[in-house]
Protein backbone atom coordinates (compact mmCIF):
# COMPACT_ATOMS: atom_id res chain seq x y z
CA UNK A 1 8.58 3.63 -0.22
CA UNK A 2 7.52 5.52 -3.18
CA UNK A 3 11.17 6.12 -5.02
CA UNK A 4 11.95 5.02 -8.40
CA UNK A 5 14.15 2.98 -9.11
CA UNK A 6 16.76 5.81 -10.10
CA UNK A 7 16.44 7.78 -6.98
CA UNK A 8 17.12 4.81 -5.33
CA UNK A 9 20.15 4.41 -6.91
CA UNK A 10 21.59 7.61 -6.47
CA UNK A 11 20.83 7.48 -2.48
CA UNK A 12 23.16 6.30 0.00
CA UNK A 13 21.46 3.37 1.88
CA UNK A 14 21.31 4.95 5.32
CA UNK A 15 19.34 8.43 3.04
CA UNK A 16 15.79 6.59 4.08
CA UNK A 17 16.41 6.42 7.92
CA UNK A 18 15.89 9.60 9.72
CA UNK A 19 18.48 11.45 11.47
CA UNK A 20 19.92 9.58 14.55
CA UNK A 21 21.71 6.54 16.27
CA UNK A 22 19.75 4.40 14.16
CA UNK A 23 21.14 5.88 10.62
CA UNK A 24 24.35 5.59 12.28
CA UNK A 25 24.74 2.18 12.80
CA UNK A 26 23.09 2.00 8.92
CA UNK A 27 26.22 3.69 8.07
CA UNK A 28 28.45 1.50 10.19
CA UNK A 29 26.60 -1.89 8.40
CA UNK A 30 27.26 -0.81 5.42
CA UNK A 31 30.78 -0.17 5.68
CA UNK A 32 31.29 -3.38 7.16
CA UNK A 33 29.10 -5.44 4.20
CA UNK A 34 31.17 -2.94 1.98
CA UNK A 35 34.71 -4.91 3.53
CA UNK A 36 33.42 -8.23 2.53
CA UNK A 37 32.14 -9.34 6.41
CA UNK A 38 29.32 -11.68 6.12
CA UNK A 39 26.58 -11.69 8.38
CA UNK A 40 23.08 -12.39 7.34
CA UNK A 41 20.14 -10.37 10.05
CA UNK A 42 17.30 -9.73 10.30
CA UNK A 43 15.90 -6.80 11.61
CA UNK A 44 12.98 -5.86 13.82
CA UNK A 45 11.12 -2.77 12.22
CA UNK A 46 12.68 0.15 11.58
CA UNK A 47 11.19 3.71 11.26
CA UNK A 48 12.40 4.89 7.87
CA UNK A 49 11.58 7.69 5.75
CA UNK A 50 9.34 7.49 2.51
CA UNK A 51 8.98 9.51 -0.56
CA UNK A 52 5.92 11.06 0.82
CA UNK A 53 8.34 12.38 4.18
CA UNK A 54 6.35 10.10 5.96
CA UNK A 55 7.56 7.63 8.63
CA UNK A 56 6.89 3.43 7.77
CA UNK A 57 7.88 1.08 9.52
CA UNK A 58 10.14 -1.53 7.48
CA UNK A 59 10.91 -5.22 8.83
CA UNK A 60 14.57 -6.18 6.78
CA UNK A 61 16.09 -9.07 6.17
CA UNK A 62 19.79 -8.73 5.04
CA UNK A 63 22.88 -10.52 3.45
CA UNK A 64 26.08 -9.94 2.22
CA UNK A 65 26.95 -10.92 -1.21
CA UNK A 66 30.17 -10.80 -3.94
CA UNK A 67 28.69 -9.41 -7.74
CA UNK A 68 32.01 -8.88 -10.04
CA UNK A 69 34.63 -8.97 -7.67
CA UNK A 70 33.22 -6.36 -5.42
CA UNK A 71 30.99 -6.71 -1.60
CA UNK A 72 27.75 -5.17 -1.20
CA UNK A 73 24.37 -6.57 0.61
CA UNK A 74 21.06 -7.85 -0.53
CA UNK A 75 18.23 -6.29 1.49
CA UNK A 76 14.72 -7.27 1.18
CA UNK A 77 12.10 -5.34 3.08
CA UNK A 78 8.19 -5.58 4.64
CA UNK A 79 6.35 -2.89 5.41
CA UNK A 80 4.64 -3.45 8.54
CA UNK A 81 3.52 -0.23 9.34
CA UNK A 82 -0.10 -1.58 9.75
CA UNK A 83 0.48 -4.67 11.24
CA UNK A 84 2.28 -2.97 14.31
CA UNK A 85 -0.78 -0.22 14.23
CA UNK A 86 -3.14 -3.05 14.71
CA UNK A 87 -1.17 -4.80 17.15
CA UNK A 88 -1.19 -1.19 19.09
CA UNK A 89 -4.73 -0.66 19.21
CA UNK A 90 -5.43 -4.70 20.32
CA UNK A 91 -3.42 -4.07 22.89
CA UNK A 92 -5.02 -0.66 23.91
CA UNK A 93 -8.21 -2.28 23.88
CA UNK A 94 -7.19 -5.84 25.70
CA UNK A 95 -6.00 -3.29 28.77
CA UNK A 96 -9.45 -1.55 28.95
């Protein structure tokens, strides 16, 4: 996404999601991992928000884990911005 590691750290984890229902139920998922509830997902692509202001398109794949006593989540994410774009114009192009 372009940050450094430092901005990321001082963001809030919902920050890269743009305004909306989406960045709500960030917030909610957090808050939850945040109590300790465990639930590993995966989710389909999101639009989030890169250093750049521009929108990508991040597949995640989530846990919830216990470091020192304390709840938090491990997230790993894909950009598949490009992959989706291709997918798109196959599809454009299979219908014509």
């Amino acid at each position: 996404l372009g940050f450094s590691k430092e901005e990321i750290l001082k963001m809030a984890p919902y920050e890269i999601f743009p305004e909306g229902e989406i960045r709500e139920k960030i917030k909610t998922i957090v808050q939850k991992r945040l109590k300790g509830e465990e639930f590993p997902a995966t989710y389909e692509p999101l639009e989030v928000i890169n250093k750049q202001n521009k929108r990508v398109l991040i597949k995640f794949f989530t846990q919830t884990i216990k470091i020192d006593n304390q709840y938090g989540g491990m997230v790993f994410g894909i950009d598949s911005t490009n992959e989706i774009k291709k997918e798109f114009l196959i599809n454009i192009l299979k219908d014509n």
